[in-house]
Structure formats: C-alpha cells, structure tokens
PDB file of N, CA and C in Angstrom:
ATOM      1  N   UNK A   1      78.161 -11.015  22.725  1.00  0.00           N
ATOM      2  CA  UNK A   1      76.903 -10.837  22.056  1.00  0.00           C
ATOM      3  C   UNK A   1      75.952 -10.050  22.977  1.00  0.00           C
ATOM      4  N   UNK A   2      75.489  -9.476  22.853  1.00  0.00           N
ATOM      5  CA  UNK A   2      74.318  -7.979  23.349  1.00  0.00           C
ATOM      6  C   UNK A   2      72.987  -8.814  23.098  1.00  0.00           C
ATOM      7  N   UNK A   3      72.311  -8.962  24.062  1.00  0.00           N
ATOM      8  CA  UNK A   3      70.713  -9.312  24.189  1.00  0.00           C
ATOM      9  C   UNK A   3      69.782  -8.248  24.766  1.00  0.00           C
ATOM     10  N   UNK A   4      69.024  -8.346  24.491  1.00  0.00           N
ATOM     11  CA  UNK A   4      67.778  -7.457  25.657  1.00  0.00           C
ATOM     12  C   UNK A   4      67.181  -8.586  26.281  1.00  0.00           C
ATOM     13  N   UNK A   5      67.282  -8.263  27.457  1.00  0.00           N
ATOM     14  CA  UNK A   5      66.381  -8.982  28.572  1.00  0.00           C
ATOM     15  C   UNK A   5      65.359  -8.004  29.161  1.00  0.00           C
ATOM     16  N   UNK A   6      64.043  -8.901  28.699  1.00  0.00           N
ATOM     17  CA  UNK A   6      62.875  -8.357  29.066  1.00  0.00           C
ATOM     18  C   UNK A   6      62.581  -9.050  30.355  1.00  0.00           C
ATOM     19  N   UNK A   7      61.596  -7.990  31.180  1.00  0.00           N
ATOM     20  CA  UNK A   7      61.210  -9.252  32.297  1.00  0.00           C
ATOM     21  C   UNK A   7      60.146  -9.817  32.285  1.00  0.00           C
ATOM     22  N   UNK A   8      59.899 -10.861  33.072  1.00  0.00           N
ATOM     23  CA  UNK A   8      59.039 -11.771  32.650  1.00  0.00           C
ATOM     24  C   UNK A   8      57.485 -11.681  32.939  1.00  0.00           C
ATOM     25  N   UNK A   9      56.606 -12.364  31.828  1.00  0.00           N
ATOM     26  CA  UNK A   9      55.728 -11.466  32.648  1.00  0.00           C
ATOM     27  C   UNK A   9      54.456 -11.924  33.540  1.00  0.00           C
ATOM     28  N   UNK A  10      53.919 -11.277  34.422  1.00  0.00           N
ATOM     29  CA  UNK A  10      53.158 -11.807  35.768  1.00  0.00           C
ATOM     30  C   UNK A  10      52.772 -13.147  35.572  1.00  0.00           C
ATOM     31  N   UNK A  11      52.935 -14.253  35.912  1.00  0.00           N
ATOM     32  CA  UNK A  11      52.523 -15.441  35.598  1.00  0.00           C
ATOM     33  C   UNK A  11      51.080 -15.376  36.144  1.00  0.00           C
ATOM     34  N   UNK A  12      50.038 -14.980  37.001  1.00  0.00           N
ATOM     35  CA  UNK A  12      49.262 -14.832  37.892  1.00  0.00           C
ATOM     36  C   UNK A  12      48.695 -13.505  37.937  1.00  0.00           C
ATOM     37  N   UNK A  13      48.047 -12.974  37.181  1.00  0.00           N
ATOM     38  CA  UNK A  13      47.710 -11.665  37.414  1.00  0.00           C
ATOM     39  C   UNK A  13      46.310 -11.329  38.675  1.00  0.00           C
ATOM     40  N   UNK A  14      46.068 -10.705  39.050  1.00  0.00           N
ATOM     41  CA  UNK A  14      44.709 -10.615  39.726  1.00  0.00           C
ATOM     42  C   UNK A  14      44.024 -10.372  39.201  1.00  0.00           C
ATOM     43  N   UNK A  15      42.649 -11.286  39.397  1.00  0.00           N
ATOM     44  CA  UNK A  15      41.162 -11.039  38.527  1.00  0.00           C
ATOM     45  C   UNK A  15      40.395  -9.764  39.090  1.00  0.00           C
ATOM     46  N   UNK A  16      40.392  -8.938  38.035  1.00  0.00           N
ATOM     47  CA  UNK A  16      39.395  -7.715  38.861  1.00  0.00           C
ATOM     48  C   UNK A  16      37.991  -8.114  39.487  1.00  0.00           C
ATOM     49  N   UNK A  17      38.001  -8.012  40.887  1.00  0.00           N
ATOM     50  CA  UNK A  17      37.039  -8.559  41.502  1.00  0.00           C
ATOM     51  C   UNK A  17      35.520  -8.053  40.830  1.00  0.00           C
ATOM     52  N   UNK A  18      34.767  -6.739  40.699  1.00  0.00           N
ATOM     53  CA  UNK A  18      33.678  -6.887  40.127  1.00  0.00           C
ATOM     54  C   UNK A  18      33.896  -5.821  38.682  1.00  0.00           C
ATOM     55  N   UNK A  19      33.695  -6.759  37.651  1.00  0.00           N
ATOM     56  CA  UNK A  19      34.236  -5.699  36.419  1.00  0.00           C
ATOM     57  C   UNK A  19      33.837  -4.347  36.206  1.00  0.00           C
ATOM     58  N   UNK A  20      32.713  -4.702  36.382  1.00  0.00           N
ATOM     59  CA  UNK A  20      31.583  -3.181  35.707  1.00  0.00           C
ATOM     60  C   UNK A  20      29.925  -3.173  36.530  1.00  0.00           C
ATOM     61  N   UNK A  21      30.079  -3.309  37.407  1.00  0.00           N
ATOM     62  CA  UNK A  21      28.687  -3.062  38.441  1.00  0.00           C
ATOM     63  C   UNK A  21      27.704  -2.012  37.647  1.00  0.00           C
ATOM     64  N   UNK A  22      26.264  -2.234  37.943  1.00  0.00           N
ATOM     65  CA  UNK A  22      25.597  -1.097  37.299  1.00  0.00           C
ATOM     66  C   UNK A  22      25.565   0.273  38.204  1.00  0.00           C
ATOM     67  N   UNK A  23      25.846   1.274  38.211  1.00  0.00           N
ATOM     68  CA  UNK A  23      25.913   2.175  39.672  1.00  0.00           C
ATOM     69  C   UNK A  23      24.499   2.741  39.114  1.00  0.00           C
ATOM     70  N   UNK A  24      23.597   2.562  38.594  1.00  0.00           N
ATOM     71  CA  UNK A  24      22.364   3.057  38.755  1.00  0.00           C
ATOM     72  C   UNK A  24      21.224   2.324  37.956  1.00  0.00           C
ATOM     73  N   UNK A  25      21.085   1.075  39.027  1.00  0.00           N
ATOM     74  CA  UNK A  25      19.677   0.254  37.948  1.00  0.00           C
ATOM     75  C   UNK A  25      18.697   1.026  38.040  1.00  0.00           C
ATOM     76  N   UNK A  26      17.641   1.367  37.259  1.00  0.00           N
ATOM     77  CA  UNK A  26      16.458   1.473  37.181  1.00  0.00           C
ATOM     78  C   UNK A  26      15.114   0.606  37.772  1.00  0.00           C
ATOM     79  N   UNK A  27      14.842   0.523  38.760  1.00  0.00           N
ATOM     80  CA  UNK A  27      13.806  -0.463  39.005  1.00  0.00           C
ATOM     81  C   UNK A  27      12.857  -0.569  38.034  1.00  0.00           C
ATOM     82  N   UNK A  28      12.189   0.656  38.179  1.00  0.00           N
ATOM     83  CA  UNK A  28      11.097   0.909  37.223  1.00  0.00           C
ATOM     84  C   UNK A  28      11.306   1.837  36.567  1.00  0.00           C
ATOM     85  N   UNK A  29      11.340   1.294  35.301  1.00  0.00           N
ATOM     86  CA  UNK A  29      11.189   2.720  33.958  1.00  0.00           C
ATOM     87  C   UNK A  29      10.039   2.776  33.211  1.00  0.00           C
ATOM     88  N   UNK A  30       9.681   4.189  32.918  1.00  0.00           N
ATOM     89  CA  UNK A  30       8.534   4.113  32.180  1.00  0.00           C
ATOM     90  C   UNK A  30       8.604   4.151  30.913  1.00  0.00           C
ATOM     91  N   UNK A  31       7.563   3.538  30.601  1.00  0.00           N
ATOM     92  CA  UNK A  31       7.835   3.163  28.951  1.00  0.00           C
ATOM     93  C   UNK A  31       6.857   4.365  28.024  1.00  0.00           C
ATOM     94  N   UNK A  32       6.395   5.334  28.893  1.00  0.00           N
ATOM     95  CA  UNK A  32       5.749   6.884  28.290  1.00  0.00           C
ATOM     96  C   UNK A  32       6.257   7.709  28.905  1.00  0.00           C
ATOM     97  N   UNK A  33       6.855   8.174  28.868  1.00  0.00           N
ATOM     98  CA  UNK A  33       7.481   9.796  29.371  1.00  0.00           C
ATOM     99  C   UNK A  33       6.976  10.906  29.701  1.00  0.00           C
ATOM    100  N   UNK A  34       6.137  10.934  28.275  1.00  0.00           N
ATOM    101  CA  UNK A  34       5.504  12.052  28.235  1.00  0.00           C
ATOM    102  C   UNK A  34       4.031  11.247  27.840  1.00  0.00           C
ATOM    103  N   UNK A  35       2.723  11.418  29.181  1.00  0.00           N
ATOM    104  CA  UNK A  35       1.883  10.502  28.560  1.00  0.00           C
ATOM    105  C   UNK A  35       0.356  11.773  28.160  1.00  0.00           C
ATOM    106  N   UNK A  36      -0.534  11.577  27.459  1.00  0.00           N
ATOM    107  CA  UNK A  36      -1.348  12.433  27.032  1.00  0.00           C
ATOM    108  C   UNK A  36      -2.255  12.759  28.406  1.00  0.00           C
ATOM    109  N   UNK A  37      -2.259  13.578  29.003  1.00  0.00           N
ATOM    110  CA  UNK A  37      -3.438  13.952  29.639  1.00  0.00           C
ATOM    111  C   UNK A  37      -4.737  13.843  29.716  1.00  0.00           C
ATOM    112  N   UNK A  38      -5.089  14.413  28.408  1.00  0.00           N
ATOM    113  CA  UNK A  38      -6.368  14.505  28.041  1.00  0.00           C
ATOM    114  C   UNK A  38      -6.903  14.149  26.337  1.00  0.00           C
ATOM    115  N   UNK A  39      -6.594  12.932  26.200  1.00  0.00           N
ATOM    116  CA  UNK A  39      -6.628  12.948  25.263  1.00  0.00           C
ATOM    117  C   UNK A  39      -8.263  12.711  24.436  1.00  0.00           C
ATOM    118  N   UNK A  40      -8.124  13.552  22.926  1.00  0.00           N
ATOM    119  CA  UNK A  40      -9.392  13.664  22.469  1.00  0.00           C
ATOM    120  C   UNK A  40     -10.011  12.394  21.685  1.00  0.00           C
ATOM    121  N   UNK A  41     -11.353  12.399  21.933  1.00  0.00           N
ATOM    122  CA  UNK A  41     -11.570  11.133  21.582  1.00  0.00           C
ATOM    123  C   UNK A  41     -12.068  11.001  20.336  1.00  0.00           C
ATOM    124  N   UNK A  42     -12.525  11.916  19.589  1.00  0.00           N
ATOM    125  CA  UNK A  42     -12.604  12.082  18.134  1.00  0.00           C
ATOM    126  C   UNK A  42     -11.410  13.097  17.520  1.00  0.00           C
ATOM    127  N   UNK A  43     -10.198  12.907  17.195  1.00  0.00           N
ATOM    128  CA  UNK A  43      -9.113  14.042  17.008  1.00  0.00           C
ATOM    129  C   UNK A  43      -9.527  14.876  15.464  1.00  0.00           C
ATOM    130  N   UNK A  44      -9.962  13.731  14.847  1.00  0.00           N
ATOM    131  CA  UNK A  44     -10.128  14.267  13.442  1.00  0.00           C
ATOM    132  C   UNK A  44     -11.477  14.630  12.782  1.00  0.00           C
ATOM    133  N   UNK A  45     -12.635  15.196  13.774  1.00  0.00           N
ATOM    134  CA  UNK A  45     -13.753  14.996  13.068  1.00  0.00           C
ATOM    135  C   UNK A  45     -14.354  15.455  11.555  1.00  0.00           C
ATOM    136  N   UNK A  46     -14.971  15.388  10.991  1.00  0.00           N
ATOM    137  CA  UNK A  46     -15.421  15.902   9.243  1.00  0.00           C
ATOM    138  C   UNK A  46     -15.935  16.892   9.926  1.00  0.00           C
ATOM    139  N   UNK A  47     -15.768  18.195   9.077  1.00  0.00           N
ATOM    140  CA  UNK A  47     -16.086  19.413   9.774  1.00  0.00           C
ATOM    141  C   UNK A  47     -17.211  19.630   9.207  1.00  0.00           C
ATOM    142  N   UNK A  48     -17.557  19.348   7.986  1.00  0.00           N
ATOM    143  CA  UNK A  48     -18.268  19.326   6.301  1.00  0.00           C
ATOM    144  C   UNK A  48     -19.068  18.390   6.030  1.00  0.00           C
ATOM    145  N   UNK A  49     -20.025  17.758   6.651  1.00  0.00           N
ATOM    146  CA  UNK A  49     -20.423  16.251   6.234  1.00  0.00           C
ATOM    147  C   UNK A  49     -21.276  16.171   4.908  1.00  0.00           C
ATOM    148  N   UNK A  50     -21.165  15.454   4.464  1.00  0.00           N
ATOM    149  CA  UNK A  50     -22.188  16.151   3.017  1.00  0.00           C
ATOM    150  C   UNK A  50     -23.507  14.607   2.970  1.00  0.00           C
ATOM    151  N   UNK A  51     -24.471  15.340   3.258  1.00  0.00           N
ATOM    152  CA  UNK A  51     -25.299  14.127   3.968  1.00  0.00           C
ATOM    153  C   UNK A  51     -26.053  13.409   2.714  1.00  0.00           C
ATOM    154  N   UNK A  52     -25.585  13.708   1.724  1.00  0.00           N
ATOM    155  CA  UNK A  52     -26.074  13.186   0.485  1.00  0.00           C
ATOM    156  C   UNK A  52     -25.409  13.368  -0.700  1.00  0.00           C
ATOM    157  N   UNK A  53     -24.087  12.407  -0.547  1.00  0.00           N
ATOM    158  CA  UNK A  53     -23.310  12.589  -1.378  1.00  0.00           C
ATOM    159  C   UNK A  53     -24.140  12.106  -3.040  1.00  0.00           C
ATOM    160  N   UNK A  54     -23.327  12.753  -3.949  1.00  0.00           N
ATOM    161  CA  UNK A  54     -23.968  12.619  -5.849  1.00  0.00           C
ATOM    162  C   UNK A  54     -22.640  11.236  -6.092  1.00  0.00           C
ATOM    163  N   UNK A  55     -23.185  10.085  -6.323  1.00  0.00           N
ATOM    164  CA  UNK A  55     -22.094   9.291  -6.427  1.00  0.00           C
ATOM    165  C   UNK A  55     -21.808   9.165  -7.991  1.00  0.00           C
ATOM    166  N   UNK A  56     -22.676   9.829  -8.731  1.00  0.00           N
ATOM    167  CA  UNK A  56     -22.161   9.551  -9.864  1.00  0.00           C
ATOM    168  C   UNK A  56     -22.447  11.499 -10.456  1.00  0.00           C
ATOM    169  N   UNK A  57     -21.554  12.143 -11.014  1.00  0.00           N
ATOM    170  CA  UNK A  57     -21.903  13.567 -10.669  1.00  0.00           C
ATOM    171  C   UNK A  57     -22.392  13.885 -12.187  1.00  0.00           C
ATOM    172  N   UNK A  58     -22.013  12.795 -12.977  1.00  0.00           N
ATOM    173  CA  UNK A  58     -22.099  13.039 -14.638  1.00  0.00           C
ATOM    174  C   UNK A  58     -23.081  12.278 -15.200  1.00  0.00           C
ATOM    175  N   UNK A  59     -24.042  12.064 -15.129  1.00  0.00           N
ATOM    176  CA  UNK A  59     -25.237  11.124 -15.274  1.00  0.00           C
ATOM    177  C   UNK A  59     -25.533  11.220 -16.827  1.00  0.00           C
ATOM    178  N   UNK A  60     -25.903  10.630 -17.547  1.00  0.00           N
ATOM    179  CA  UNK A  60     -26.513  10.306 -18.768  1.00  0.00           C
ATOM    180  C   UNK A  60     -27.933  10.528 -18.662  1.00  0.00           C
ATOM    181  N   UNK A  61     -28.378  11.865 -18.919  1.00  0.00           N
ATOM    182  CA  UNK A  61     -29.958  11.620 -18.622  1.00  0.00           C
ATOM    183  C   UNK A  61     -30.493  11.266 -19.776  1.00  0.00           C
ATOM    184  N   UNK A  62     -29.890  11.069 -21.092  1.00  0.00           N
ATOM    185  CA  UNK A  62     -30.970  10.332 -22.132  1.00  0.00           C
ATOM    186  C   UNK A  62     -30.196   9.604 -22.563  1.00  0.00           C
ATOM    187  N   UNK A  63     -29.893   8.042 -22.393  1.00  0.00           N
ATOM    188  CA  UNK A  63     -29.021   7.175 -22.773  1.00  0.00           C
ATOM    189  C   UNK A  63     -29.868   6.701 -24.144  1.00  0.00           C
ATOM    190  N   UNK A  64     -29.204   6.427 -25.171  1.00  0.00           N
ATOM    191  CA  UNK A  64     -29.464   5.940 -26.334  1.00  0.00           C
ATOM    192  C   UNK A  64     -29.753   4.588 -26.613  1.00  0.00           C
ATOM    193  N   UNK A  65     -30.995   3.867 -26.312  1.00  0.00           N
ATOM    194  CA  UNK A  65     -31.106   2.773 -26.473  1.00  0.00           C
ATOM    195  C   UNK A  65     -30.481   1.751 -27.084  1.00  0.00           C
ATOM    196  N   UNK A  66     -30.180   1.936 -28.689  1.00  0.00           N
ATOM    197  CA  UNK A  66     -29.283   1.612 -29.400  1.00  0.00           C
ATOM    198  C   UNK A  66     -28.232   2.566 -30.035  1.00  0.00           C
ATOM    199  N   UNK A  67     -26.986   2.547 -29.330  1.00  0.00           N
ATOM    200  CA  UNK A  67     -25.876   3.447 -29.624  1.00  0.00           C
ATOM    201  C   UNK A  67     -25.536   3.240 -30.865  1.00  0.00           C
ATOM    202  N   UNK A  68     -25.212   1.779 -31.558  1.00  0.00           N
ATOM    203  CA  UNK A  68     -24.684   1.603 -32.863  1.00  0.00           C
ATOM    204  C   UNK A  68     -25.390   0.665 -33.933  1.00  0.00           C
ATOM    205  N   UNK A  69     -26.622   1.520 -34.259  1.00  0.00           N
ATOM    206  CA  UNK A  69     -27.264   0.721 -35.290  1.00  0.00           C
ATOM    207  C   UNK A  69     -26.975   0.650 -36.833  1.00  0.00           C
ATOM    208  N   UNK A  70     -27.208  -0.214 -37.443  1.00  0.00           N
ATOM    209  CA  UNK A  70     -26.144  -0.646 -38.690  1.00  0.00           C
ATOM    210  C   UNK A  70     -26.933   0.381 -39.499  1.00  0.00           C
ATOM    211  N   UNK A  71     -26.157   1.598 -39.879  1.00  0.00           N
ATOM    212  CA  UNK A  71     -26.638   2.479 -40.594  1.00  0.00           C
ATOM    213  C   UNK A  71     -27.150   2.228 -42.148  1.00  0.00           C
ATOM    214  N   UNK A  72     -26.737   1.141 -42.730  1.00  0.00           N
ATOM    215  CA  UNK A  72     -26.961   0.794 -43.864  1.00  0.00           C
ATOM    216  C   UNK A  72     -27.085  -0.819 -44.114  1.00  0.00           C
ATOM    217  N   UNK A  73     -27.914  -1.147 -44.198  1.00  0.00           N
ATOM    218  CA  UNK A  73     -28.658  -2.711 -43.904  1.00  0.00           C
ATOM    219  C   UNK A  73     -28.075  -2.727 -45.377  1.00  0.00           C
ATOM    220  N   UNK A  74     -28.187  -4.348 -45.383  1.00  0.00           N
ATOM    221  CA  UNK A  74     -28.100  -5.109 -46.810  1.00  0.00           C
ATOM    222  C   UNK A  74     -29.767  -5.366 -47.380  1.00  0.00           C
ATOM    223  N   UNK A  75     -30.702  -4.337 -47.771  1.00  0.00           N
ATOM    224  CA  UNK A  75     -31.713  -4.882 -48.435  1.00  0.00           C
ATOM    225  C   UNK A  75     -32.268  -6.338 -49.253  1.00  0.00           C
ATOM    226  N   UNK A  76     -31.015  -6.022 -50.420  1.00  0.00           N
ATOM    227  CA  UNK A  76     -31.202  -6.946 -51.073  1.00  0.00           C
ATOM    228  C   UNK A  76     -30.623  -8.447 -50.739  1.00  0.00           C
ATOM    229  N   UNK A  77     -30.997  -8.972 -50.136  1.00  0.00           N
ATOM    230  CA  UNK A  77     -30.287 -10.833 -50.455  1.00  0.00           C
ATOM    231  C   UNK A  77     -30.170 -11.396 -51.281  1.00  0.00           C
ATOM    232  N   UNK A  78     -29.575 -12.367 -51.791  1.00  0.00           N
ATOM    233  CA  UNK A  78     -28.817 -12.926 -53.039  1.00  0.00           C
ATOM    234  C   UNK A  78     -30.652 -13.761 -53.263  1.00  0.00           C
ATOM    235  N   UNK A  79     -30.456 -13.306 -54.567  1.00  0.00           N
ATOM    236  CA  UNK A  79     -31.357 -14.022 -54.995  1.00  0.00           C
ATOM    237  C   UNK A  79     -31.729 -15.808 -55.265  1.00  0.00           C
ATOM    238  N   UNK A  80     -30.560 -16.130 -55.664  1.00  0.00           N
ATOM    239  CA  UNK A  80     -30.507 -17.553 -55.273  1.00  0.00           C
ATOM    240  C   UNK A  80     -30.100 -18.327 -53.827  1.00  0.00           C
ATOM    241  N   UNK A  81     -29.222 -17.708 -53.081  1.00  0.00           N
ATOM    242  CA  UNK A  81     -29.304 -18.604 -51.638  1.00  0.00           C
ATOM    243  C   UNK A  81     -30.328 -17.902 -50.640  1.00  0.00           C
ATOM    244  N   UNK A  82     -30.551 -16.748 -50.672  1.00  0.00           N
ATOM    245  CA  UNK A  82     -31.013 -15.350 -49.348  1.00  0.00           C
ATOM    246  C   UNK A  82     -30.113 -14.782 -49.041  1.00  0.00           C
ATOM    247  N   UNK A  83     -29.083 -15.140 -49.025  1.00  0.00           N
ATOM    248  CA  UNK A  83     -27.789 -15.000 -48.158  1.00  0.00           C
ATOM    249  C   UNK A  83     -27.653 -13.229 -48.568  1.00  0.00           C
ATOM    250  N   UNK A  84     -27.507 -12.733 -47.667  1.00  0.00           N
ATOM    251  CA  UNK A  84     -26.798 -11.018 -47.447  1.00  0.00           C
ATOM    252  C   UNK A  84     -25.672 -10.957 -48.031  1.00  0.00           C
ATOM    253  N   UNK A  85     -25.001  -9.299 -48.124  1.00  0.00           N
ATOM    254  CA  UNK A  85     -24.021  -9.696 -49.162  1.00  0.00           C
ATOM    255  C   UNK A  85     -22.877 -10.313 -48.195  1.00  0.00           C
ATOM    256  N   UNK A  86     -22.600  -9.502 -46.640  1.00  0.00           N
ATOM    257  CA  UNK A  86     -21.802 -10.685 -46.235  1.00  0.00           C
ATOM    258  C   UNK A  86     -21.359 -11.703 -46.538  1.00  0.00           C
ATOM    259  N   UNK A  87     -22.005 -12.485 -46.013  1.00  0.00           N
ATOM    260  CA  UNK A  87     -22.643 -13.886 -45.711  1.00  0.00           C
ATOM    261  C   UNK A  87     -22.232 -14.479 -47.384  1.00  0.00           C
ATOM    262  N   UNK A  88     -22.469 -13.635 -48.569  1.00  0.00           N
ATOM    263  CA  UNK A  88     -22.332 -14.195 -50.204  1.00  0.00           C
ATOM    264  C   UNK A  88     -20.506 -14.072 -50.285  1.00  0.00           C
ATOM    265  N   UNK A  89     -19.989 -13.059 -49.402  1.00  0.00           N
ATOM    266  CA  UNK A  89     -18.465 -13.055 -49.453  1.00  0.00           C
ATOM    267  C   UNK A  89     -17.592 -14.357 -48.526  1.00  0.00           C
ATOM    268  N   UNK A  90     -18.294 -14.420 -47.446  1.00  0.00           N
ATOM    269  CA  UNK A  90     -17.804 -15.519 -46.663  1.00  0.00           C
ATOM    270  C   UNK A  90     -17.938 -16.734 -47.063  1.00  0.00           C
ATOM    271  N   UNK A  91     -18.621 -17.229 -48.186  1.00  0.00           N
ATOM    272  CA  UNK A  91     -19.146 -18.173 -48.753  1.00  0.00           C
ATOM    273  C   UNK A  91     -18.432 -18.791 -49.648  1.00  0.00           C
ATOM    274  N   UNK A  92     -17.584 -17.534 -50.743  1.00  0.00           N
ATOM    275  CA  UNK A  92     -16.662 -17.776 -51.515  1.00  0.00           C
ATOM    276  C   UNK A  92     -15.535 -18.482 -51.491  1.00  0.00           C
TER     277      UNK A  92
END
C-alpha cells in the first residue's frame, strides 16, 4: 500500500519578537496644516445697505372700509312676525 508521508509540523514555532513597531511616531501633529494667516474679520460685508428698507412694497392706499356690503337689503319684513325674508325661510 503507497502512503504519503508528510512531515510533521513545528510543534514550537518562534514568536516573532516585535510584530509591527511604529518606525515613525508622530509626537506632535498638527491638526491645521494649512492655517489662515490673516484672516478677515468681516469676510462677507453688504456692499448695498438699504437704510430704509419698504417692508410692505404694495400698500393699499385707500382701503375700503366696508369691502362687502349687502347690496340688496330685505326692505320689507313680514308683516305679521318682522321677520326678514331670511329669517321667514328658516322659520318654515
């Protein structure tokens, strides 16, 4: 009968003494790289100021005291209660 004999294997291997060392810590890193020089202290000013703004630009200059007055009144009231003609339909 034909076998393969493998050999056996290291019972004991050696522990790699230091795995992965850092070869270049950083003591100090900066956390701006690139930092502003000179920076401006108003960046965005209004170039345009409009020193009296119109807050309402569409104004109503003659508002209509009464917008919806009942163009056609009920004159007559029912002769026996007063009652308007409304008021003689709601009644019914």
């Amino acid at each position: 009968m034909n076998t393969l004999q493998f050999p056996a294997p290291d019972p004991d291997p050696a522990p790699d003494p230091d795995p992965d060392p850092d070869p270049d810590p950083d003591p100090d890193p900066d956390p701006d790289p690139d930092p502003d020089p000179d920076p401006d202290p108003d960046p965005d000013p209004d170039p345009d100021p409009d020193p009296d703004p119109d807050p309402d630009p569409d104004p109503d200059p003659d508002p209509d005291p009464d917008p919806d007055p009942d163009p056609d009144p009920d004159p007559d009231p029912d002769p026996v209660t007063g009652a308007r003609s409304m008021d003689r339909m709601a009644v019914r």
